[in-house]
Protein backbone atom coordinates (compact mmCIF):
# COMPACT_ATOMS: atom_id res chain seq x y z
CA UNK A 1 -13.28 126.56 263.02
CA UNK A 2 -12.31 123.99 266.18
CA UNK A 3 -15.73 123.45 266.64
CA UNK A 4 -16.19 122.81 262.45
CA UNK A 5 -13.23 120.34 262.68
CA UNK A 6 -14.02 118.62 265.68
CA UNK A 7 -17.50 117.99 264.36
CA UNK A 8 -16.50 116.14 260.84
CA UNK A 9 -14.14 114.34 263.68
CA UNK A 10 -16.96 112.96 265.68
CA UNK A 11 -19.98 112.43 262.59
CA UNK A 12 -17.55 112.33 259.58
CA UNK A 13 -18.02 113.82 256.52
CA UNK A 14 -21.42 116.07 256.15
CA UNK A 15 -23.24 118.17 253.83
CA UNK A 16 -23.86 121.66 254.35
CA UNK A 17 -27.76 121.01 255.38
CA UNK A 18 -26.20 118.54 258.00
CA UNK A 19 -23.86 120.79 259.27
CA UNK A 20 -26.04 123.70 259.39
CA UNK A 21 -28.56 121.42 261.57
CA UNK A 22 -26.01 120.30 263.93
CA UNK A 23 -24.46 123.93 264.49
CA UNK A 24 -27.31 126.59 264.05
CA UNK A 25 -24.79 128.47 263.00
CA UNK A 26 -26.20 131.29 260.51
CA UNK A 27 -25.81 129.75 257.22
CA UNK A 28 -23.46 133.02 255.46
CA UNK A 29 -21.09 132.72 258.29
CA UNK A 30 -20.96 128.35 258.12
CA UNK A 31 -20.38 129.05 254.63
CA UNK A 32 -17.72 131.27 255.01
CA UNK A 33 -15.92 129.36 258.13
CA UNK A 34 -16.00 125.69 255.63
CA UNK A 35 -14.59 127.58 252.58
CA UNK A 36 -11.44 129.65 254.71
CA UNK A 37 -10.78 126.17 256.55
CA UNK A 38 -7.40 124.74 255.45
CA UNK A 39 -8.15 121.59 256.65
CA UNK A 40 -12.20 121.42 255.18
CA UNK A 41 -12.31 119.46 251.97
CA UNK A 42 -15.24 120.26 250.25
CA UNK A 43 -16.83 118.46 247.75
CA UNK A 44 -19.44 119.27 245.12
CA UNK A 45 -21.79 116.82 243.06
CA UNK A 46 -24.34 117.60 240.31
CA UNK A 47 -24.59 120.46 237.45
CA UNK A 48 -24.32 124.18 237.42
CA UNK A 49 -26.55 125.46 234.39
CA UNK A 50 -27.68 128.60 233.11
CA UNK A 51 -30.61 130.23 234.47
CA UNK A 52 -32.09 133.85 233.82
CA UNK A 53 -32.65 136.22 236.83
CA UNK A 54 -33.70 139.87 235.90
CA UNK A 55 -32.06 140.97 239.26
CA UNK A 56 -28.37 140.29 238.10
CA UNK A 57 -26.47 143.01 235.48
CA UNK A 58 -27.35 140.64 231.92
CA UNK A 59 -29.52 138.32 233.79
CA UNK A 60 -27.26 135.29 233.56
CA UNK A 61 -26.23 133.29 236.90
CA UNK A 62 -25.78 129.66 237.21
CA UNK A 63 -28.23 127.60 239.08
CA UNK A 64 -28.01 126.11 242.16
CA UNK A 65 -27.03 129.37 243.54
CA UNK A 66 -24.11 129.68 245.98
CA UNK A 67 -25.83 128.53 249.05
CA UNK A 68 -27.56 125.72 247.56
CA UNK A 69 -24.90 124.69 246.22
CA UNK A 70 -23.01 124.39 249.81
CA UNK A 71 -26.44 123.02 251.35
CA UNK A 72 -27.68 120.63 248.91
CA UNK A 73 -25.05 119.05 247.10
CA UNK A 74 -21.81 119.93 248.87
CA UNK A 75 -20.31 117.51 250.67
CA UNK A 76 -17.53 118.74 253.48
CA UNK A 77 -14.17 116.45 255.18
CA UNK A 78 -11.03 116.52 256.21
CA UNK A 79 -8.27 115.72 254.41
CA UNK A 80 -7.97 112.03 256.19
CA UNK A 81 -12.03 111.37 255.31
CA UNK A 82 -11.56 110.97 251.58
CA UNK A 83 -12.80 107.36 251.62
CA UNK A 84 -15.56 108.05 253.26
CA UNK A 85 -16.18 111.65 251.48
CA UNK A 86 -16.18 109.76 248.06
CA UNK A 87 -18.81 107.70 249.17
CA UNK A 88 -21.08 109.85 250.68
CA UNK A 89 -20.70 112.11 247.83
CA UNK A 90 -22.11 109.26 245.51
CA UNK A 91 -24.86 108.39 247.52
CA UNK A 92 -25.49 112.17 247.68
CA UNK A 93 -25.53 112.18 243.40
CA UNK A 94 -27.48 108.79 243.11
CA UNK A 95 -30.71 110.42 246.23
CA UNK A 96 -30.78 113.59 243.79
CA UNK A 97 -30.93 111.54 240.33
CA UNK A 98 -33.24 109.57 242.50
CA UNK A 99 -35.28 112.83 243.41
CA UNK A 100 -35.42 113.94 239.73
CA UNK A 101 -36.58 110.73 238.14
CA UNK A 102 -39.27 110.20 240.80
CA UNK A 103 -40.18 114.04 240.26
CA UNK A 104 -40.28 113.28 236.19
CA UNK A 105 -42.59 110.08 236.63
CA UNK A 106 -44.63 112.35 238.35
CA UNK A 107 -45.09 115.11 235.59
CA UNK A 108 -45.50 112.42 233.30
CA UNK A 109 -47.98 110.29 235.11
CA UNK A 110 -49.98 113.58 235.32
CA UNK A 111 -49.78 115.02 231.47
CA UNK A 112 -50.64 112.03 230.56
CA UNK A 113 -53.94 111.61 232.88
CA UNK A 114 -54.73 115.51 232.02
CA UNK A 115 -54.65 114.25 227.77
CA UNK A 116 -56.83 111.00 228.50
CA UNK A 117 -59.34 113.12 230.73
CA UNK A 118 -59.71 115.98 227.71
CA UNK A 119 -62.92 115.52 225.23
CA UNK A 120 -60.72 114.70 222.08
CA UNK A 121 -57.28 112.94 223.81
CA UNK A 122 -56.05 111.87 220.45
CA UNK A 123 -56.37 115.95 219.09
CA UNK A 124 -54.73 116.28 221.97
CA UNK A 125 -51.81 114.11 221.82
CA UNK A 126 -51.38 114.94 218.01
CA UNK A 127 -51.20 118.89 218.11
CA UNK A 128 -49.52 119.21 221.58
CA UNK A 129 -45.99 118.29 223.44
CA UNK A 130 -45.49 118.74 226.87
CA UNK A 131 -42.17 119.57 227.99
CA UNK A 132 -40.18 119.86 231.22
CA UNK A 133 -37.73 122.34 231.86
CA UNK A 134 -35.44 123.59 235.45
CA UNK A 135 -34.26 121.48 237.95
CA UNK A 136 -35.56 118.36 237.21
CA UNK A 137 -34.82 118.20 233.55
CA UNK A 138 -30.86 118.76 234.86
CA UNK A 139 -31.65 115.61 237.50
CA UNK A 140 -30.59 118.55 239.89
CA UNK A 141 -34.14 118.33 241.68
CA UNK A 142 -34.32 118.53 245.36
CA UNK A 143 -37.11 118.29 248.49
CA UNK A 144 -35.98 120.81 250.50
CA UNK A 145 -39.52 122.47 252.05
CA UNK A 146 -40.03 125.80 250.53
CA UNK A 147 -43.29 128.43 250.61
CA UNK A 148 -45.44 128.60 247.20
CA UNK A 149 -45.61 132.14 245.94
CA UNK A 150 -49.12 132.18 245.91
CA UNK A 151 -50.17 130.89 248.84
CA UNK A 152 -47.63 130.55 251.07
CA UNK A 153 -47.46 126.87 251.56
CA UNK A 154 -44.98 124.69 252.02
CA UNK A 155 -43.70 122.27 248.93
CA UNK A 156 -41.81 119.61 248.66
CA UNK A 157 -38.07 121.00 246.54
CA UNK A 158 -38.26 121.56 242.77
CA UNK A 159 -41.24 122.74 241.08
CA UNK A 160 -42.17 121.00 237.90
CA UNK A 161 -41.86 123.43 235.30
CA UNK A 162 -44.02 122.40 232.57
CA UNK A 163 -44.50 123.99 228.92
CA UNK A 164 -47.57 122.79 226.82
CA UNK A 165 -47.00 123.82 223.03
CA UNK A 166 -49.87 123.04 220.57
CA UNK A 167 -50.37 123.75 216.60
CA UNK A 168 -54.06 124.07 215.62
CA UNK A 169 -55.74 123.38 218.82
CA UNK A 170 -59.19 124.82 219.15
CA UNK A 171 -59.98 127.60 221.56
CA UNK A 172 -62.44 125.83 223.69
CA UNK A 173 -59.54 122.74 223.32
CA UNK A 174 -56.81 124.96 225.53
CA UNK A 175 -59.75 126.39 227.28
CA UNK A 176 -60.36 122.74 228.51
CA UNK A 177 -57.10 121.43 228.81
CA UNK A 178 -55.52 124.82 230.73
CA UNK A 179 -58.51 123.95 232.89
CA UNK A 180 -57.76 120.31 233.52
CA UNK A 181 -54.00 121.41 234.13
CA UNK A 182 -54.87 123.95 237.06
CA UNK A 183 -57.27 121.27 238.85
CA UNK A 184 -53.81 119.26 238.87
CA UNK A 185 -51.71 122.16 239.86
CA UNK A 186 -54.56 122.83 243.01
CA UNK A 187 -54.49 118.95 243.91
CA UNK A 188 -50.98 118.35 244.13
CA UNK A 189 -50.71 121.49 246.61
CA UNK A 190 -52.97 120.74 248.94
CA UNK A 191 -52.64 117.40 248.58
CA UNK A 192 -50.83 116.31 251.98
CA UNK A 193 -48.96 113.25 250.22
CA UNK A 194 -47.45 115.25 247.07
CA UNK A 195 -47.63 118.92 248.36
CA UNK A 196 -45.79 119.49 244.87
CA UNK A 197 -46.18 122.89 243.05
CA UNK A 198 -46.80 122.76 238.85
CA UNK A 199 -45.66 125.92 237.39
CA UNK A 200 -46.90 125.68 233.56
CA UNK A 201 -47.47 127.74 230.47
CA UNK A 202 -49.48 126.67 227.55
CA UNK A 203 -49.08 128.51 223.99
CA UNK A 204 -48.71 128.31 220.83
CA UNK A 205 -45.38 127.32 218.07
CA UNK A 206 -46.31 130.73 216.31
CA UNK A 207 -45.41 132.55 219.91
CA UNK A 208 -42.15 130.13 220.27
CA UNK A 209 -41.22 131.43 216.82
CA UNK A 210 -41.73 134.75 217.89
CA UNK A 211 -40.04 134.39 221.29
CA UNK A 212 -36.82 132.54 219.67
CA UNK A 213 -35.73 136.40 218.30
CA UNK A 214 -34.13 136.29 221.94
CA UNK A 215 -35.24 139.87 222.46
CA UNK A 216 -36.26 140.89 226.32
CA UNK A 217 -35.94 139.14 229.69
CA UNK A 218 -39.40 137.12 229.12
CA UNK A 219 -38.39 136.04 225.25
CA UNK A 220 -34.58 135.06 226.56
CA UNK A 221 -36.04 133.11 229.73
CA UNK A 222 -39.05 131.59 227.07
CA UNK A 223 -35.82 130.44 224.68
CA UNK A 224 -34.12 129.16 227.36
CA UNK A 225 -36.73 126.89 229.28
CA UNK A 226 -37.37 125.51 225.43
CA UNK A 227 -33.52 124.69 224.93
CA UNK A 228 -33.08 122.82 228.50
CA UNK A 229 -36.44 120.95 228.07
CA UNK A 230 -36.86 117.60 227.88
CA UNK A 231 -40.05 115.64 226.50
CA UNK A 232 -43.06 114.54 228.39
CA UNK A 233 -45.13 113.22 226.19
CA UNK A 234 -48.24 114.25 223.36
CA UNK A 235 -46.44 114.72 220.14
CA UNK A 236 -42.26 113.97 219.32
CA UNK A 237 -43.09 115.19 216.03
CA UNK A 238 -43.86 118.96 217.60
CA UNK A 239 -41.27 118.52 219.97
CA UNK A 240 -38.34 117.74 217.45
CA UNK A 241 -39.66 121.15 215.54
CA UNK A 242 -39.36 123.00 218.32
CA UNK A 243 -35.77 121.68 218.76
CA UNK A 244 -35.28 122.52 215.11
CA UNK A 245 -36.09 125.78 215.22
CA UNK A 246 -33.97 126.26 218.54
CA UNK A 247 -31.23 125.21 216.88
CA UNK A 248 -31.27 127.00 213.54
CA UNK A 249 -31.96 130.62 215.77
CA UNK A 250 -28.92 129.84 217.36
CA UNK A 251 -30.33 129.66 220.09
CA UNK A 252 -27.77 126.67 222.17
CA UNK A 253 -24.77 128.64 221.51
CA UNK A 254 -26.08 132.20 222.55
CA UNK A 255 -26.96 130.83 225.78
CA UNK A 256 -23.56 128.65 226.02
CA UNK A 257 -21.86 131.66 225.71
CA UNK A 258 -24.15 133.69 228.98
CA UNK A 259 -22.87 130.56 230.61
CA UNK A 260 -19.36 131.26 230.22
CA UNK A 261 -20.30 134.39 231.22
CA UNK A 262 -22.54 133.40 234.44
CA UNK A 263 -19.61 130.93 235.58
CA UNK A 264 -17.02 133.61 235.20
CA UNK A 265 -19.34 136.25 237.29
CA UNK A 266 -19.80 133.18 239.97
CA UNK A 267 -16.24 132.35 240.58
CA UNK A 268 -15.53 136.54 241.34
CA UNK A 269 -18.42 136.75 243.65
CA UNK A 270 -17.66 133.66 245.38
CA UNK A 271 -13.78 134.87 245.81
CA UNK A 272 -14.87 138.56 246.56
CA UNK A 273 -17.61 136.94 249.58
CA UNK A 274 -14.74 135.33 250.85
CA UNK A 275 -12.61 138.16 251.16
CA UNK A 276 -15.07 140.93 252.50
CA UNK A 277 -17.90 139.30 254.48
CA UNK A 278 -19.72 142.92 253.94
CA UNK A 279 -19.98 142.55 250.02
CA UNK A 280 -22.81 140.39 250.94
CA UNK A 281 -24.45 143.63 251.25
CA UNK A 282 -24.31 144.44 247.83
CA UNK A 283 -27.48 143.43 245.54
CA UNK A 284 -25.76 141.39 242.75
CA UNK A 285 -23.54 139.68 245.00
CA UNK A 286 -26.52 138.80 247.87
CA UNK A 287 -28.31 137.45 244.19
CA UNK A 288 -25.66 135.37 244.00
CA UNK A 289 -25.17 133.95 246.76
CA UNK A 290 -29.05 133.37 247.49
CA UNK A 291 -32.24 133.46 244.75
CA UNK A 292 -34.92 136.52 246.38
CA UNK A 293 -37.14 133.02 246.21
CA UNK A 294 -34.37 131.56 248.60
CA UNK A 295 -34.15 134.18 250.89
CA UNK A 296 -37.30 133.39 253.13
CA UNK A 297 -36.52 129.63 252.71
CA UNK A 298 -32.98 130.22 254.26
CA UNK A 299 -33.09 133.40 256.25
């Protein structure tokens, strides 16, 4: 803990990341040392929100998980740095809302192209909304490098979680425009200037209906990604319907109340890692702590 203390002496207040690249320290035990220091101050910026993870008892957890949290948007002093920890913590909120917004133009910029390039734009833009769900629709996006499922590659943070709902659209119309879309999603991976990943679903409002009964891991996580999402563009009119019927199911308070839940669940396993390093041994608690998806980015 000397060494911790003497550090934030020398540099001043860090986050986690910086910390963790100054002391090669592995990143459990950092995390462990900064939160049992007396004289660490740590402080947090951004949101915690729901997110569905069939690997936890009920699925609930909150997102950023426990060691994002600390390396991404945590913030750590002592108790004479508050000044300074303040300010570092703002500039810390305004590079993620920066992040987010430039990650948003992006998605945009790129529906929109995909709708101009399809054979019949305007049936395009009048049966279909594109929506935008996960980090970036929180402003809690980040560039942290981290491999693609698929292939392995490094990308650049937060995916952009896109969901394409049409009414009435043609089978050779989706055909095209799910087409379209994955020439996008293959670009922007390889492309050495956006190396960003597009994770997207198109269907239709008769399977939202259907997925809005809540019922299974895939419907709850399909119900939830609706609720958080934000508009892209093609039709507000479709969009607001979808909201509708989000809100008549229910649907905001159901998953309010797995948020209680999640943030409840968080607090115990965060006070239970800090007082038996080995219950990071145990599943739910290592789920926790760190996403499976996180586990080859930060171990």
């Amino acid at each position: 803990m000397k060494k911790l203390i003497h550090l934030l002496e020398v540099h001043g207040p860090l986050t986690g990341k910086e910390i963790h690249e100054k002391t090669a320290l592995n990143l459990f035990d950092l995390w462990e040392e900064c939160n049992q220091c007396a004289d660490i101050v740590t402080t947090t910026i951004g949101t915690k929100y729901l997110r569905l993870d069939k690997h936890v008892e009920g699925f609930a957890r909150l997102s950023p998980s426990i060691i994002r949290e600390f390396y991404n948007y945590t913030v750590l002093s002592l108790q004479e740095q508050s000044e300074e920890a303040r300010i570092k913590a703002e500039e810390l909120y305004q590079s993620i809302i920066r992040i987010s917004k430039n990650k948003l133009a992006l998605a945009k910029d790129i529906m929109e192209k995909i709708i101009a390039a399809q054979p019949d734009p305007q049936g395009i833009q009048e049966k279909t909304c594109f929506i935008i769900a996960g980090d970036v629709a929180y402003d809690m996006a980040h560039l942290e490098p981290r491999p693609e499922f698929s292939t392995g590659k490094l990308v650049n943070g937060s995916d952009l979680d896109i969901v394409i709902i049409h009414q009435g659209l043609s089978e050779e119309m989706i055909k095209e425009l799910d087409s379209t879309i994955y020439e996008w999603k293959f670009y922007l991976l390889k492309h050495p200037d956006y190396k960003e990943e597009i994770d997207y679903v198109i269907k239709d409002l008769a399977t939202v209906e259907r997925q809005l009964a809540f019922v299974g891991f895939e419907s709850m996580v399909a119900a939830k990604v609706l609720e958080e999402g934000q508009f892209l563009c093609g039709s507000q009119a479709l969009f607001a319907e979808v909201k509708k019927r989000l809100a008549e199911g229910g649907i905001p308070e159901v998953l309010e109340d797995l948020k209680a839940r999640a943030s409840q669940e968080r607090e115990e396993a965060r006070k239970r890692l800090l007082a038996c390093r080995d219950s990071i041994n145990d599943q739910e608690m290592r789920q926790l702590f760190y996403t499976t998806d996180e586990r080859e980015e930060f171990f």
